[in-house]
Protein backbone atom coordinates (compact mmCIF):
# COMPACT_ATOMS: atom_id res chain seq x y z
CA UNK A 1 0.00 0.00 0.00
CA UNK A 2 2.97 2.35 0.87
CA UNK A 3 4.58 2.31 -3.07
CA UNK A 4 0.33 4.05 -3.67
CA UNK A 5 1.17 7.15 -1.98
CA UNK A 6 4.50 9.65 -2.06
CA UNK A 7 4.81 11.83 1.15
CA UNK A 8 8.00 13.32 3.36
CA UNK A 9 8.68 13.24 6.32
CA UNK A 10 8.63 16.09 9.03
CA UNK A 11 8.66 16.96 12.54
CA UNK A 12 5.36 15.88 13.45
CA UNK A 13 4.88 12.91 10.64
CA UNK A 14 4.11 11.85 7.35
CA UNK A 15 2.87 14.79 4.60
CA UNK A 16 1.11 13.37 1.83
CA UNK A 17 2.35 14.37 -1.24
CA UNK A 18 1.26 12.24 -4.03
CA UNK A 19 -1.24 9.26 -5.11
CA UNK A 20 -1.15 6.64 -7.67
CA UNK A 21 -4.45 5.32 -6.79
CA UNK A 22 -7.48 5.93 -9.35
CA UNK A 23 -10.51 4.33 -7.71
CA UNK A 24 -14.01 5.30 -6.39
CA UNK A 25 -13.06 5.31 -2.98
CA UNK A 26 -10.18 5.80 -1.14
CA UNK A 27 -9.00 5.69 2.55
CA UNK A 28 -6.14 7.29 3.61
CA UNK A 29 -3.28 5.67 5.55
CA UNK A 30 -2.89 6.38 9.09
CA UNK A 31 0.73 5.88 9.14
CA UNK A 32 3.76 5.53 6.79
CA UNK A 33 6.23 4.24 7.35
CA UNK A 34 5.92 4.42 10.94
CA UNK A 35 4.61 8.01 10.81
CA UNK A 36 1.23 9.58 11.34
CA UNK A 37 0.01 11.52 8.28
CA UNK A 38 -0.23 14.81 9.57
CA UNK A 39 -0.92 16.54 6.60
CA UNK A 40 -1.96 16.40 2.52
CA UNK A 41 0.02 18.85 0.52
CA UNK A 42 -1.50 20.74 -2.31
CA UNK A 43 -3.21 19.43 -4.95
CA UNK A 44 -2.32 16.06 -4.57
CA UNK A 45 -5.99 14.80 -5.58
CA UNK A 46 -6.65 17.91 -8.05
CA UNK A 47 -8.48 16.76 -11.20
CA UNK A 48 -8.78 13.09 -10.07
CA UNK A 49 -12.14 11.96 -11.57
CA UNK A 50 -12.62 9.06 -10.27
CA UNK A 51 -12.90 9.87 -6.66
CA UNK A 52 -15.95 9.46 -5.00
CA UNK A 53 -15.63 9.42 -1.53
CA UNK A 54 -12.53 9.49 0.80
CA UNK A 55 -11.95 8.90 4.35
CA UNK A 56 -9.36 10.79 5.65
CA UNK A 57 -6.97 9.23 8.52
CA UNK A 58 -7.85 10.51 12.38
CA UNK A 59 -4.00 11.52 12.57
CA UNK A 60 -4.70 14.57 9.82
CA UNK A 61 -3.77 17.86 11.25
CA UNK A 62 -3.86 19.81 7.56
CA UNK A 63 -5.37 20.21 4.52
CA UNK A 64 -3.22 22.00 1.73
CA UNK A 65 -4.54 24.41 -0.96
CA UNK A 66 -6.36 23.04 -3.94
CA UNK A 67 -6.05 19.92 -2.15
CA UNK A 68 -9.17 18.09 -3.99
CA UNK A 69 -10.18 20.65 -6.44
CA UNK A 70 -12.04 20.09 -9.52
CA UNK A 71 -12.70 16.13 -8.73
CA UNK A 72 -15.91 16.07 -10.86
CA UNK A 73 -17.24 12.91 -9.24
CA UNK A 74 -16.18 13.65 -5.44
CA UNK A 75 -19.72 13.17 -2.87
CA UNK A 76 -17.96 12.57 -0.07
CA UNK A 77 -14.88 13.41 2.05
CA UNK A 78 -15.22 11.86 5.68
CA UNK A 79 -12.91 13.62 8.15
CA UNK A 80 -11.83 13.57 11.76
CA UNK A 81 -13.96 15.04 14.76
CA UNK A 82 -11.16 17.81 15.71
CA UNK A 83 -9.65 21.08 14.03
CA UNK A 84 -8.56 21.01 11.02
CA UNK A 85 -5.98 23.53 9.07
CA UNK A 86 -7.41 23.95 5.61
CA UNK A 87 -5.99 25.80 2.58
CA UNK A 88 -7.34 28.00 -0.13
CA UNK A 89 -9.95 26.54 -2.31
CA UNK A 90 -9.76 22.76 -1.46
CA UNK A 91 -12.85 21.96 -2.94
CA UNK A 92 -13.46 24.27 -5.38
CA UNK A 93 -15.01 23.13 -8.99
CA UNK A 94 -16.32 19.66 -6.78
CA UNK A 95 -19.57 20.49 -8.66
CA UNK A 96 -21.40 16.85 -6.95
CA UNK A 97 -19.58 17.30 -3.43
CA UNK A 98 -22.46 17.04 -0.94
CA UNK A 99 -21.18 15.70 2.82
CA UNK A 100 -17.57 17.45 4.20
CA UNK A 101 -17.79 15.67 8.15
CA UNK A 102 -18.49 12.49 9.76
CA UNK A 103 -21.75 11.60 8.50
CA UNK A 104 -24.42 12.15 5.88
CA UNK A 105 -26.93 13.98 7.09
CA UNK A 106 -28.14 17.12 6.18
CA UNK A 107 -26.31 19.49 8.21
CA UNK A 108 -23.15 18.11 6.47
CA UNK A 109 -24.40 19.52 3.07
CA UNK A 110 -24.32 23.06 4.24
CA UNK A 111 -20.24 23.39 5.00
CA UNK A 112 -19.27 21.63 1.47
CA UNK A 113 -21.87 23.65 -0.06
CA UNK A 114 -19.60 26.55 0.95
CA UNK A 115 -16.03 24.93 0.25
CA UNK A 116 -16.84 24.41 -3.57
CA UNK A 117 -17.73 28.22 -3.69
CA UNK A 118 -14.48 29.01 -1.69
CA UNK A 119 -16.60 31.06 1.45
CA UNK A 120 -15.61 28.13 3.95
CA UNK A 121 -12.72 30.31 5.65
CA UNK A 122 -12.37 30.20 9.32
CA UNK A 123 -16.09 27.37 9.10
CA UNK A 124 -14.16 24.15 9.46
CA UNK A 125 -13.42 24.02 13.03
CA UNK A 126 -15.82 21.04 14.55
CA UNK A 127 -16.11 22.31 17.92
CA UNK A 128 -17.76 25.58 16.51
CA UNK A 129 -20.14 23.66 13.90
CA UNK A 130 -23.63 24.70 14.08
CA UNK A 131 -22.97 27.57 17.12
CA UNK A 132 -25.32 30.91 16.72
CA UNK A 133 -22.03 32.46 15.73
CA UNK A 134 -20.94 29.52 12.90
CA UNK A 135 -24.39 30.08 11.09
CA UNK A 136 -24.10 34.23 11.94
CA UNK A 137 -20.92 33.79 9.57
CA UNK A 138 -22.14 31.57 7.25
CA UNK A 139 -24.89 33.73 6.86
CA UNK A 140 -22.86 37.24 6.56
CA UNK A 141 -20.87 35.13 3.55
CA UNK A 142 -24.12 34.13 1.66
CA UNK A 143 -25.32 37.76 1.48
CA UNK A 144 -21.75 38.34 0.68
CA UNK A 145 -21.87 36.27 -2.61
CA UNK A 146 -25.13 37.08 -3.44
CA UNK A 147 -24.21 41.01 -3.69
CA UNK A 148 -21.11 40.28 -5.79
CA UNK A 149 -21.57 40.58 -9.73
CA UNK A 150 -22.11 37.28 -11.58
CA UNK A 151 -18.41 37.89 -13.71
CA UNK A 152 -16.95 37.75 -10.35
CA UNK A 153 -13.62 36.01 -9.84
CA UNK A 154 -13.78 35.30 -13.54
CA UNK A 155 -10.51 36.51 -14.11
CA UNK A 156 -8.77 34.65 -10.96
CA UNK A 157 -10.77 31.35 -11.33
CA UNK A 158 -7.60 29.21 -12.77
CA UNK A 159 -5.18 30.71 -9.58
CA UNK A 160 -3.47 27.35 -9.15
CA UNK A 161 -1.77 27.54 -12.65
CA UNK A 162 -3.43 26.21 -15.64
CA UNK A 163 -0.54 23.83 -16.30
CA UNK A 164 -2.38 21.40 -13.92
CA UNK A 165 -5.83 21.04 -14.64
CA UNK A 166 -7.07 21.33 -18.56
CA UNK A 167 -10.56 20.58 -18.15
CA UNK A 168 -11.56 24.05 -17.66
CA UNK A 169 -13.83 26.14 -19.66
CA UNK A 170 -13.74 30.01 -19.93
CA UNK A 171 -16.43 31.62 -21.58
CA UNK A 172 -17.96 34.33 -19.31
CA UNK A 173 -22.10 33.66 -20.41
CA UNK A 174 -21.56 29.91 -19.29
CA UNK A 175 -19.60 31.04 -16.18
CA UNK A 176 -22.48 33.88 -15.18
CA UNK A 177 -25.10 31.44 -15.44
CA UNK A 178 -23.40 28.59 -13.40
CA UNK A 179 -22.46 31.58 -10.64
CA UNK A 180 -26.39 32.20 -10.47
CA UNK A 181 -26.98 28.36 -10.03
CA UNK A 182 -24.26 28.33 -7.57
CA UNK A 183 -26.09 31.41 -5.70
CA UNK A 184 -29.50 30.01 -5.93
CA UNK A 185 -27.96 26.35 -4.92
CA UNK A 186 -26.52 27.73 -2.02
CA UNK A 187 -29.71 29.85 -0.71
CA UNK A 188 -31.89 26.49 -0.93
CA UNK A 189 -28.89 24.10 0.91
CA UNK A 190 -29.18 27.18 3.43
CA UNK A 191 -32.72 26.92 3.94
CA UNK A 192 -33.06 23.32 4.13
CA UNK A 193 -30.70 23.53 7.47
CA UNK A 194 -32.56 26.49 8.94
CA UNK A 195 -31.43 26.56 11.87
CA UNK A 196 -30.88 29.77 13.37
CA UNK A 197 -32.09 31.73 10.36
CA UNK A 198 -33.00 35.07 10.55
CA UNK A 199 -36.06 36.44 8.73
CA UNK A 200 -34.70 38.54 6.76
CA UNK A 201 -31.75 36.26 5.53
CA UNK A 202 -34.98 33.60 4.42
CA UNK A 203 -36.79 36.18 2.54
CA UNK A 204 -33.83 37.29 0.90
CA UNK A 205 -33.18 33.82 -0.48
CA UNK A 206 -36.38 33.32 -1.13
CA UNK A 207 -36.93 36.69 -3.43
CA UNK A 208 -33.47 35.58 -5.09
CA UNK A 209 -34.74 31.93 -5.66
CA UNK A 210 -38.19 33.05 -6.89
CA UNK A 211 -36.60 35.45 -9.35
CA UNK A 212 -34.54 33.31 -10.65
CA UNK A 213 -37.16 30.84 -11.67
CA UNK A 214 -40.29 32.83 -13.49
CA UNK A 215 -40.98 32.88 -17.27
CA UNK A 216 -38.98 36.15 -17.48
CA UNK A 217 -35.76 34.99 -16.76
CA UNK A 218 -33.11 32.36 -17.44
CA UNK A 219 -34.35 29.99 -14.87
CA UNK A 220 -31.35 29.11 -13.13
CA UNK A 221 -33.31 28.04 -10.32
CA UNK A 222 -35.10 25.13 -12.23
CA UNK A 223 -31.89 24.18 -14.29
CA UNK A 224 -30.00 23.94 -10.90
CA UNK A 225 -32.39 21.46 -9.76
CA UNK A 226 -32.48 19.42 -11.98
CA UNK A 227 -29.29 19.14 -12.96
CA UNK A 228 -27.27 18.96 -9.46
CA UNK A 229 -30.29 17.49 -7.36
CA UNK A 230 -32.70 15.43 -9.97
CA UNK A 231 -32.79 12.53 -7.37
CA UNK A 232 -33.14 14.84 -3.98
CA UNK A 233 -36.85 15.14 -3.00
CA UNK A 234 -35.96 17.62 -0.42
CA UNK A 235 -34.69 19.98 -2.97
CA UNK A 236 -37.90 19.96 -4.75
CA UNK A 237 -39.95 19.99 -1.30
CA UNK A 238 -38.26 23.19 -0.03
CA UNK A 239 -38.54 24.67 -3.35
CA UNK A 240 -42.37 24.28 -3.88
CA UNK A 241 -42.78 25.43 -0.30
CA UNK A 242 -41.52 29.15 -1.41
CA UNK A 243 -43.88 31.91 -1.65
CA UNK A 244 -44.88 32.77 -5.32
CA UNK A 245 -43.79 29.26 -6.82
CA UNK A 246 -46.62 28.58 -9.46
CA UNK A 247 -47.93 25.29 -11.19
CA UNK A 248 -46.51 26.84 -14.48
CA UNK A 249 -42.20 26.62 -12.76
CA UNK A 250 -43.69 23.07 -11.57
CA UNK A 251 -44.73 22.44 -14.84
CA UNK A 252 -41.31 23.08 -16.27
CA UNK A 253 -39.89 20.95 -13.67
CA UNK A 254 -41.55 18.10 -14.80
CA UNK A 255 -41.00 19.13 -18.60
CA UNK A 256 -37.58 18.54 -17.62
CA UNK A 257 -37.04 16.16 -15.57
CA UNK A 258 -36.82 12.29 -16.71
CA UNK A 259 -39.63 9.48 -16.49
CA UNK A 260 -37.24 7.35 -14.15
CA UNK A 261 -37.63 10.37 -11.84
CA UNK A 262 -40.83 8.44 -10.37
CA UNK A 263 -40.74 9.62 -6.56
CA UNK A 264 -39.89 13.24 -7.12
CA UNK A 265 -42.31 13.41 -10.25
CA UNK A 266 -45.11 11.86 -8.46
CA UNK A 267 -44.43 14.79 -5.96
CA UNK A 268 -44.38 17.75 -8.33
CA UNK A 269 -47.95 16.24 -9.06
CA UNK A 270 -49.67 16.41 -6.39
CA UNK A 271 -47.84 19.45 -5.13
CA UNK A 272 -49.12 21.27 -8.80
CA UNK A 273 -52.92 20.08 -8.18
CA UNK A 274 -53.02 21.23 -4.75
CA UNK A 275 -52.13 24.54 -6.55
CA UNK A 276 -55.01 24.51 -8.86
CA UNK A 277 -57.20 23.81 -5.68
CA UNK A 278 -55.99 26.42 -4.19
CA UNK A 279 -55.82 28.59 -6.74
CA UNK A 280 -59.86 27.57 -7.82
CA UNK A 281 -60.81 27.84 -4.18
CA UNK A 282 -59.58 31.66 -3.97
CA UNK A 283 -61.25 32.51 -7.96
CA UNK A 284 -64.64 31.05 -6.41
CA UNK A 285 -63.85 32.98 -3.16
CA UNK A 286 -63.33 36.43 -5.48
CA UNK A 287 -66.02 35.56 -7.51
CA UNK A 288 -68.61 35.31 -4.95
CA UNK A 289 -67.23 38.53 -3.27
CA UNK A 290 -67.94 40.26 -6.44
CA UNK A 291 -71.58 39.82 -6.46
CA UNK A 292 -72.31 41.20 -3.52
């Protein structure tokens, strides 16, 4: 197993410096050679797209820059329950990352949610997860991103040095519209962990989530779901639950999502004819009103 992985060696242990393995999943040594792996220098996973979910040793102390960025396929990256030292952009471009912790639950979606959008600094201490003052910050970096322009960071996106990663693409309309994904993916993640959530912070999300999904513009909203979460029901749930959602953005769900889709179509459904009820109920209601 040692001849899979390159490292050096340094005061406190093993640095992990390279990897020769290409499968799915991958668990990290907790010694070589003797000595605890301390650390993962950067990029030593960059652009592996095969990597699904990794397990990283309980010895880990840090997490270099770029460390796993842009591994298409990565879901998954279990770590240890203490402090951890992370770089600059370690997830970044990790477009299907969903759980960064010990588990799978949904409070693990929210923190990996905001390492591929680099806004995780000073968020990946344990012992502060899911304190008043953790969600305070994570909150003060959502209304962050969704002030800045949609061309933002366009010209620093490649900062690790194009030399290492070619699978990049870098025309601004397609980068825009994926920012305004990433924005309205992040608001919904948010909201489905609303814990601590102040009211203003929800309707702000929801106004940016709504906007982004009506006849008169691009639709980001609707493309983001079904394109990064076509087999999460809870996605859809907390997205019909918004204020001012319609049968017609419902409708255009289902236009687009596919017949193996059974649960979550079978939910857009029902949720769309308990619209029409509703929306029935309050043209008899008017309608009765106006007689009088």
């Amino acid at each position: 197993m040692i001849q899979e992985f390159e490292y050096r060696i340094q005061e406190q242990g093993a640095i992990l410096t390279g990897c020769t393995k290409e499968q799915p999943e991958l668990v990290l040594p907790q010694q070589l050679c003797g000595y605890p792996v301390v650390g993962i220098d950067k990029k030593v996973f960059l652009g592996k797209n095969k990597l699904v979910q990794v397990i990283l040793p309980s010895s880990l102390l840090t997490i270099g820059d770029w460390a796993f960025a842009h591994c298409r396929n990565l879901e998954w990256i279990q770590v240890p329950d203490h402090s951890l030292t992370t770089g600059k952009e370690v997830c970044v471009g990790c477009r299907k990352l969903r759980y960064y912790g010990t588990g799978r639950t949904t409070r693990d979606c929210l923190l990996p949610m905001m390492m591929k959008h680099h806004l995780s600094e000073q968020l990946c201490n344990p012992a502060e997860y899911y304190s008043n003052e953790w969600y305070a910050r994570i909150d003060q970096r959502i209304g962050d991103f969704l002030d800045a322009q949609d061309n933002a960071d366009y010209q620093g996106l490649w900062t690790f040095g194009e030399e290492d990663y070619t699978d990049r693409n870098f025309e601004i309309e397609i980068y825009e519209e994926e920012r305004r994904k990433d924005k309205a993916e992040l608001c919904l993640c948010r909201m489905l962990l609303a814990e601590a959530l102040p009211h203003a912070m929800r309707a702000r999300m929801e106004d940016y989530l709504v906007s982004h999904s009506t006849a008169d513009s691009a639709q980001e909203t609707l493309h983001m779901l079904m394109e990064r979460h076509g087999t999460e029901l809870e996605y859809f749930q907390a997205f019909v639950r918004l204020p001012g959602i319609t049968g017609e953005e419902i409708c255009r769900l289902l236009e687009g999502l596919p017949e193996t889709s059974t649960g979550i179509r079978a939910f857009l459904v029902n949720s769309s004819k308990e619209l029409l009820q509703k929306h029935d109920f309050f043209d008899t209601l008017l309608s009765s009103m106006s007689f009088r």
